[in-house]
Protein backbone atom coordinates (compact mmCIF):
# COMPACT_ATOMS: atom_id res chain seq x y z
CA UNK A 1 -5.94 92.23 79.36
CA UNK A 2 -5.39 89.56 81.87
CA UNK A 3 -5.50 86.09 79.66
CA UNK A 4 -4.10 82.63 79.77
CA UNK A 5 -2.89 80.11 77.15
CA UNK A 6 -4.27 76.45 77.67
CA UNK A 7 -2.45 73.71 75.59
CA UNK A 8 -4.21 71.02 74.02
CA UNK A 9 -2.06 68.40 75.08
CA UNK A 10 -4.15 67.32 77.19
CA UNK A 11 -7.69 66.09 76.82
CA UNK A 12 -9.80 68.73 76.03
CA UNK A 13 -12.23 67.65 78.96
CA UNK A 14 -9.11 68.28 80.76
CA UNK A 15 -8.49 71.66 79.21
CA UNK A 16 -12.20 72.36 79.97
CA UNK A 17 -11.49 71.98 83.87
CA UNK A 18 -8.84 74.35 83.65
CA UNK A 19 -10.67 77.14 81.65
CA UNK A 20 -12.96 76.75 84.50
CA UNK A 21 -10.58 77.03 86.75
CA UNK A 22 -8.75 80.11 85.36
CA UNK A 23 -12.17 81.97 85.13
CA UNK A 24 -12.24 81.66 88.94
CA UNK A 25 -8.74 82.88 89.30
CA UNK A 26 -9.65 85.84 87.37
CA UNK A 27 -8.39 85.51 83.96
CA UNK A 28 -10.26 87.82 81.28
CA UNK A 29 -9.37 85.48 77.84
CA UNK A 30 -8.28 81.80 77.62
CA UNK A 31 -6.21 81.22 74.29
CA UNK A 32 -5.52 77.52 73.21
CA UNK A 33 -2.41 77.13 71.40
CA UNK A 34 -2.78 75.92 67.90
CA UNK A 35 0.04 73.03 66.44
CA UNK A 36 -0.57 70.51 64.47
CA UNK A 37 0.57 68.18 66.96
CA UNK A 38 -1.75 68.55 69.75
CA UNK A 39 -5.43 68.08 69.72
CA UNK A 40 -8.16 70.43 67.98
CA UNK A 41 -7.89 73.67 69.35
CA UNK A 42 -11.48 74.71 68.55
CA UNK A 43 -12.83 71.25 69.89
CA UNK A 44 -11.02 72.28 73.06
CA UNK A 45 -12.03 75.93 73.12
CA UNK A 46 -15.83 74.81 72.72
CA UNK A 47 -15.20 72.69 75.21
CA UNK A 48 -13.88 75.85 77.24
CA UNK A 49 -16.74 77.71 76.45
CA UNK A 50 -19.18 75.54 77.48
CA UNK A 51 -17.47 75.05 80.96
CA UNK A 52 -17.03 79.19 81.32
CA UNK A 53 -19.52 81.92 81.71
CA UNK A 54 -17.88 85.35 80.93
CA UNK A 55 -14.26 84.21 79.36
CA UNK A 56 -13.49 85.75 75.83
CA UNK A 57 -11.91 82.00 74.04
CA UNK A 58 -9.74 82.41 70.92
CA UNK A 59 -6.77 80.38 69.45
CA UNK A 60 -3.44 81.41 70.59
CA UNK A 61 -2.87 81.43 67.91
CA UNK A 62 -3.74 80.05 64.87
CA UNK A 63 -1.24 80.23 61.82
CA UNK A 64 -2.89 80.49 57.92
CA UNK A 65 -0.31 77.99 56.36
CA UNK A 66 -1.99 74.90 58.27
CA UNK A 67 -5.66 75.76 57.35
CA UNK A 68 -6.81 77.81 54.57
CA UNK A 69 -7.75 81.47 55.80
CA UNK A 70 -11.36 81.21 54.33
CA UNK A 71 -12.10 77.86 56.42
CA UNK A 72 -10.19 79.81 59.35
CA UNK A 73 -12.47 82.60 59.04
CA UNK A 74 -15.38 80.14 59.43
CA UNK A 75 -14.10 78.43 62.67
CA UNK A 76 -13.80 81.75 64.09
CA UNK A 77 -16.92 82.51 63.36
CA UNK A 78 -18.93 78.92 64.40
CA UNK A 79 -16.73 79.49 67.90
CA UNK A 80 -18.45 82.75 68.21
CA UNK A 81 -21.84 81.53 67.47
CA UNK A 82 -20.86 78.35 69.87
CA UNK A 83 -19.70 81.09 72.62
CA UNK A 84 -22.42 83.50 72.31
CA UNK A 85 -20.38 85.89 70.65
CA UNK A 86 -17.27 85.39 72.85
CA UNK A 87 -14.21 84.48 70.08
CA UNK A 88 -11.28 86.10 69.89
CA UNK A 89 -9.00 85.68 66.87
CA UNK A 90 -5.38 85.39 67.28
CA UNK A 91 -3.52 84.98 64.20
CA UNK A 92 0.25 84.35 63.88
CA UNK A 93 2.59 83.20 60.99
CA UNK A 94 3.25 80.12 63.82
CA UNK A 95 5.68 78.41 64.76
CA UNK A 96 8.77 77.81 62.64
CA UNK A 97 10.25 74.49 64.05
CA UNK A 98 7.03 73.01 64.32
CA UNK A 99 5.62 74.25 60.25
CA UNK A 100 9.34 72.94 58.75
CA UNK A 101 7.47 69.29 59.43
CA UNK A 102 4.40 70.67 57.26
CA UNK A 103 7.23 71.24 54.43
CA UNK A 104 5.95 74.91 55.32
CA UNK A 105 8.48 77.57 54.50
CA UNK A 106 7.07 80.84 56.33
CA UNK A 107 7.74 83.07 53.12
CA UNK A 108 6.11 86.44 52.77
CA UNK A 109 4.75 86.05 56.82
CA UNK A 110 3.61 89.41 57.25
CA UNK A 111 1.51 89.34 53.92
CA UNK A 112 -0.08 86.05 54.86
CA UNK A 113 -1.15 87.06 57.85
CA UNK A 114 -2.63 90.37 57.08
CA UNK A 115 -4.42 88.76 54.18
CA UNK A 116 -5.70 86.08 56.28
CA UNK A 117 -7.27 88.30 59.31
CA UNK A 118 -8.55 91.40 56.60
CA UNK A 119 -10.13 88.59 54.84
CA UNK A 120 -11.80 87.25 57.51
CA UNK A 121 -13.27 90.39 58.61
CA UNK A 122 -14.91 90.61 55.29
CA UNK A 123 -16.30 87.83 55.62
CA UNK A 124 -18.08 88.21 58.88
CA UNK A 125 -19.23 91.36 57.65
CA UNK A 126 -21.27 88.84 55.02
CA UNK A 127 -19.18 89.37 52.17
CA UNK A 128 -17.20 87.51 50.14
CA UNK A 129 -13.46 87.83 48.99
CA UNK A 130 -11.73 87.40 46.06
CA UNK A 131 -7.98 87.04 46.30
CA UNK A 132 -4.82 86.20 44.62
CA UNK A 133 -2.23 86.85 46.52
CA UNK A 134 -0.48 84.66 49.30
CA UNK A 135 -4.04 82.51 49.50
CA UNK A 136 -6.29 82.40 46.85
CA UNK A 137 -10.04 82.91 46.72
CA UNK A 138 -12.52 82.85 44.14
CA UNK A 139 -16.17 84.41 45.04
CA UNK A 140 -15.77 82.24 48.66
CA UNK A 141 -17.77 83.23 51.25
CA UNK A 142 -19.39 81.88 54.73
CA UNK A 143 -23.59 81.25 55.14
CA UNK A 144 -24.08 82.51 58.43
CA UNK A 145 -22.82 85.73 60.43
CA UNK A 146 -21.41 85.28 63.88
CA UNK A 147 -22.77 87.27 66.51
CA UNK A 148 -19.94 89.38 67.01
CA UNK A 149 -19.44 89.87 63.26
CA UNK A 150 -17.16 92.60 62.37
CA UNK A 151 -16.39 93.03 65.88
CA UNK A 152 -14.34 90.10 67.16
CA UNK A 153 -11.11 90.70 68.08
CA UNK A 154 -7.79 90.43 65.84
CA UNK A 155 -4.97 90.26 68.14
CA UNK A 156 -1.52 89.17 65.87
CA UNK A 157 0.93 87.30 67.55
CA UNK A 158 4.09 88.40 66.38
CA UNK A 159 7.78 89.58 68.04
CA UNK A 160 9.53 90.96 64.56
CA UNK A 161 9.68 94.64 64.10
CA UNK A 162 7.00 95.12 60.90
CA UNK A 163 4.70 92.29 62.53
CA UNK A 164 4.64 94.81 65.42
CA UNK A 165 4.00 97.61 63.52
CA UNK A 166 1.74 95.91 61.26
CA UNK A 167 -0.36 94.86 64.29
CA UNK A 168 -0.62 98.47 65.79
CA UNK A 169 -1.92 99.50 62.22
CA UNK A 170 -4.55 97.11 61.43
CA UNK A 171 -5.46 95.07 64.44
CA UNK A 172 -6.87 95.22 67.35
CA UNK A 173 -3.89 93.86 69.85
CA UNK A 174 -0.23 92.59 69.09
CA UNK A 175 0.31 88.95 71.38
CA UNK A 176 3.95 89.90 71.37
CA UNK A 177 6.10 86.80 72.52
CA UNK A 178 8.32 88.16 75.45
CA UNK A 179 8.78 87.69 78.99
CA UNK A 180 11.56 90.46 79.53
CA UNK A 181 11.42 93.77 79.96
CA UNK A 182 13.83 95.00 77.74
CA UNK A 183 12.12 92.81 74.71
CA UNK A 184 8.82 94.43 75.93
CA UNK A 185 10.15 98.11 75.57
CA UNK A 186 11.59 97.26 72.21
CA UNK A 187 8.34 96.11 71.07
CA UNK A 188 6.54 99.00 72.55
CA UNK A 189 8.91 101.00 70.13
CA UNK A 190 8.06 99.35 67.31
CA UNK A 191 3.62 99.67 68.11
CA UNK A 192 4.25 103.62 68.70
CA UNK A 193 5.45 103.78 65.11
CA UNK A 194 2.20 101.49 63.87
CA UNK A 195 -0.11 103.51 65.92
CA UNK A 196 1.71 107.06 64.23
CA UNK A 197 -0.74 105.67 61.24
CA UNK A 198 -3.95 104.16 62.80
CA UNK A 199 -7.12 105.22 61.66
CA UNK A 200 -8.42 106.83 64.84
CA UNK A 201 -12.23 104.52 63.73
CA UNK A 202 -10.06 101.32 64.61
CA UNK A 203 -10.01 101.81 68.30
CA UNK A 204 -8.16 100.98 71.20
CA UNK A 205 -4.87 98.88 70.81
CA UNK A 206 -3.64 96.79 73.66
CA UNK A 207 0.41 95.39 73.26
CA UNK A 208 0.31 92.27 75.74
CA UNK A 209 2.93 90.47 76.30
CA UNK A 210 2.46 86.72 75.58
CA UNK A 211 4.81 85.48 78.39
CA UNK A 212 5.46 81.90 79.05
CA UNK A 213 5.11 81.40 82.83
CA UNK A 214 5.98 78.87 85.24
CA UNK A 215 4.56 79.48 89.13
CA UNK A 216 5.59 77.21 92.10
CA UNK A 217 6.06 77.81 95.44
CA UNK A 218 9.37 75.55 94.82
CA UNK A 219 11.22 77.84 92.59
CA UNK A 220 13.79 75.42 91.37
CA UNK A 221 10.41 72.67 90.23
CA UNK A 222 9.02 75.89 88.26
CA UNK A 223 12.37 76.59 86.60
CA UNK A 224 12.71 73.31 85.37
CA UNK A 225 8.83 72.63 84.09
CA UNK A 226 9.76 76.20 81.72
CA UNK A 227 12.25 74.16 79.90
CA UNK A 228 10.31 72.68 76.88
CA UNK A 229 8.43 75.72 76.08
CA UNK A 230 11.68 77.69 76.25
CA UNK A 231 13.64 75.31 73.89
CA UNK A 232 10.41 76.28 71.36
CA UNK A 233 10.69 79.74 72.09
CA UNK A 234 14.48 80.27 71.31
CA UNK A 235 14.75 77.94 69.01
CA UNK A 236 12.26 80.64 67.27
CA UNK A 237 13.85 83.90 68.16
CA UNK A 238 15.01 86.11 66.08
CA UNK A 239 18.73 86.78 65.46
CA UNK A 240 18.45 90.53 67.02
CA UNK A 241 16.51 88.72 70.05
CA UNK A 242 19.24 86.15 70.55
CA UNK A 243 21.71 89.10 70.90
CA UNK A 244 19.75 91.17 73.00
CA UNK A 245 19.94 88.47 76.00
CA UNK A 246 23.42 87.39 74.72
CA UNK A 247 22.42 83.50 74.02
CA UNK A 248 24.68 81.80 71.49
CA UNK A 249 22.77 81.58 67.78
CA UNK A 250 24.65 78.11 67.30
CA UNK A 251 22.76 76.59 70.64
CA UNK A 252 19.57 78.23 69.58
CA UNK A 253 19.47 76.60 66.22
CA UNK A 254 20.66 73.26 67.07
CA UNK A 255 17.35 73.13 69.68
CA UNK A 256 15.34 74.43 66.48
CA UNK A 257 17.26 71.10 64.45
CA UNK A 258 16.31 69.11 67.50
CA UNK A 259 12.85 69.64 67.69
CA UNK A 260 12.20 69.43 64.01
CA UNK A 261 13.12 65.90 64.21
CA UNK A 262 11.20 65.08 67.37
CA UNK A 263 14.73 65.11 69.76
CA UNK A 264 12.81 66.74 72.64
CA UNK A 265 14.84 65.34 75.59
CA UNK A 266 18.27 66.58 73.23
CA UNK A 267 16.40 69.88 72.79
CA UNK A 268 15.40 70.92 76.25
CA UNK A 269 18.52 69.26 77.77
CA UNK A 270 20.11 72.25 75.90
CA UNK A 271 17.95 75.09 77.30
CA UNK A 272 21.05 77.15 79.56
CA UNK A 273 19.80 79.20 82.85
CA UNK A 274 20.14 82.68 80.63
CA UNK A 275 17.55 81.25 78.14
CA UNK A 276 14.72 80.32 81.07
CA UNK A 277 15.57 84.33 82.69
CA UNK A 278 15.34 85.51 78.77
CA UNK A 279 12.56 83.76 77.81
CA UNK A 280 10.10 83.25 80.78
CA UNK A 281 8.97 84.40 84.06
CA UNK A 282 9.54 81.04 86.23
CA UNK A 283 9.28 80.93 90.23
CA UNK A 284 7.59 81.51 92.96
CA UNK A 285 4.48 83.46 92.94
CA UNK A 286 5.99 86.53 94.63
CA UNK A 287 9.03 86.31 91.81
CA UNK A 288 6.03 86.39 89.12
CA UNK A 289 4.57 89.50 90.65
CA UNK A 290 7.60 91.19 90.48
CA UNK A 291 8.21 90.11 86.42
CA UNK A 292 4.97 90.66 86.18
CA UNK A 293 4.89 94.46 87.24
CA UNK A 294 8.00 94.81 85.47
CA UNK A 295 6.30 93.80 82.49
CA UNK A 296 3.40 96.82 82.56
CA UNK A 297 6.06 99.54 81.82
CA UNK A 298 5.40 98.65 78.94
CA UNK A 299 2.63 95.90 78.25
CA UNK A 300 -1.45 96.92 78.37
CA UNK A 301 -1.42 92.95 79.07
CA UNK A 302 -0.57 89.87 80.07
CA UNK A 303 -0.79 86.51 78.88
CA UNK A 304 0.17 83.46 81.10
CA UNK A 305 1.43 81.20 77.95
CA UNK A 306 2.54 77.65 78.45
CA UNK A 307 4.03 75.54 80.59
CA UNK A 308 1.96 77.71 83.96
CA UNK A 309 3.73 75.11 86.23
CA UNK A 310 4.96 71.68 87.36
CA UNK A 311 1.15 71.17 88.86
CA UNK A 312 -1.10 72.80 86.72
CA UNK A 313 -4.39 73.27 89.22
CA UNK A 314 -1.86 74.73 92.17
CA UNK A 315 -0.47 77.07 88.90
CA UNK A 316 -3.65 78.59 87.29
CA UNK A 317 -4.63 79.65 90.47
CA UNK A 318 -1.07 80.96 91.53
CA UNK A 319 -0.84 82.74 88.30
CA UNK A 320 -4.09 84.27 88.50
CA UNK A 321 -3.21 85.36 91.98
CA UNK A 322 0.54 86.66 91.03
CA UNK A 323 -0.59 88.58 87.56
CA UNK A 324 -3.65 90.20 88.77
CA UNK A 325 -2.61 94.19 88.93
């Protein structure tokens, strides 16, 4: 997998151009990240698809706290039909900082999101679910099919070990949220145990690593457009995570605190040199390659997440260049 994350912060004419763009450079998938505070990210992935030929277009990725899974299930499905059978679902329990403004606590994660992608499933398949458990249904169902119907992709976004292992068990990918080797081989760890118990009718699995990248040919401009998409990211991590790259859990949380209350410039003005090497490839297009290849000893993918660079034409066509294998 070779796939790129677009983020609806900009116009989704805008986000059109670039899926256009990345096409050309080679990606395989464009995700659009899904928060509340950014624009529609099915109105900008229609867009995408309209402006692409070949592209597989899915959320990247959509949590089940901010829209019930049923209606979920049936934007999935009208972005396949819109796509001609070309949606992807990636499903996530999202992120933290941002679903504490929701009053969303992210209680019983792993259930939700199971729930939420094995219900959907159904529901392509034309039938309808009944469920009390994290979501409730009663008798709900959807009155068309996609295309794809059972078919379309699950990939779960996810970095904590059952979410991994969950992933290699019942879906068909794990987005896994690392840019480091050494996060990638721990999460390669945790899949091998999921895949001990796959079903051998699932399928292929494919572990990519959902990698925030920044590409330049000034290294120092790439480095600093990674900052706000690091702050996110740590201010995320898990405890184990924060330990692994040695980055104090105190900093981490007050960027967490900060961005809860809308303190970006506080937030990213905290972001330290070890959090941009920790949490995101960020250079020059050679120093990208080189992450990059580090990365497959362990990934089946990559995915070029947010921020791509400080111009974003010059970097969806550097990072197509530097990530191609």
């Amino acid at each position: 997998m070779l796939a790129i994350e677009l983020t609806p912060e900009h116009p989704v004419d805008r986000i059109a151009d670039l899926g256009s763009r990345a096409e050309n450079a080679g990606f395989e998938t464009i995700f659009c990240s899904s928060h509340y505070n950014n624009r529609d990210p099915f109105v900008a992935l229609d867009r995408v698809a309209r402006a692409t030929e070949s592209v597989r277009v899915g959320p990247g990725v959509a949590n089940p706290y901010q829209t019930h899974p049923v209606a979920l299930a049936g934007q999935v499905a009208t972005l396949d039909e819109s796509s001609d059978g070309r949606a992807v679902f990636g499903i996530g329990p999202g992120d933290p900082s941002t679903l504490r403004n929701l009053g969303v606590d992210r209680d019983r994660g792993l259930s939700a999101v199971l729930q939420a992608f094995k219900d959907a499933q159904a529901l392509w398949r034309g039938e309808r679910v009944t469920r009390d458990g994290v979501h409730a249904a009663d008798d709900a169902g959807l009155n068309f099919e996609p295309p794809q119907g059972d078919s379309i992709p699950v990939l779960v976004g996810g970095e904590g070990p059952h979410m991994c292992r969950m992933a290699a068990k019942h879906a068909d990918g794990l987005l896994f949220n690392g840019s480091h080797p050494d996060d990638l081989a721990w999460a390669r760890e945790q899949v091998d145990i999921g895949l001990d118990e796959r079903p051998d009718a699932r399928g292929e699995f494919t572990l990519a690593a959902y990698a925030a990248v920044s590409v330049s040919e000034d290294a120092e401009a790439a480095r600093e457009a990674a900052r706000p998409p690091v702050a996110f990211i740590t201010a995320g991590a898990a405890p184990p995570v924060l330990d692994r790259h040695g980055i104090d859990p105190e900093r981490a949380s007050a960027i967490g605190e900060d961005i809860s209350a809308g303190e970006f410039r506080e937030a990213f003005g905290r972001v330290t040199e070890p959090m941009l090497d920790a949490f995101c490839i960020a250079g020059t297009p050679e120093t990208v390659a080189e992450r990059a290849d580090a990365l497959r000893e362990y990934a089946d993918g990559i995915v070029a997440g947010s921020p791509l660079g400080p111009d974003l034409d010059a970097a969806v066509r550097l990072a197509g260049e530097a990530l191609q294998e």
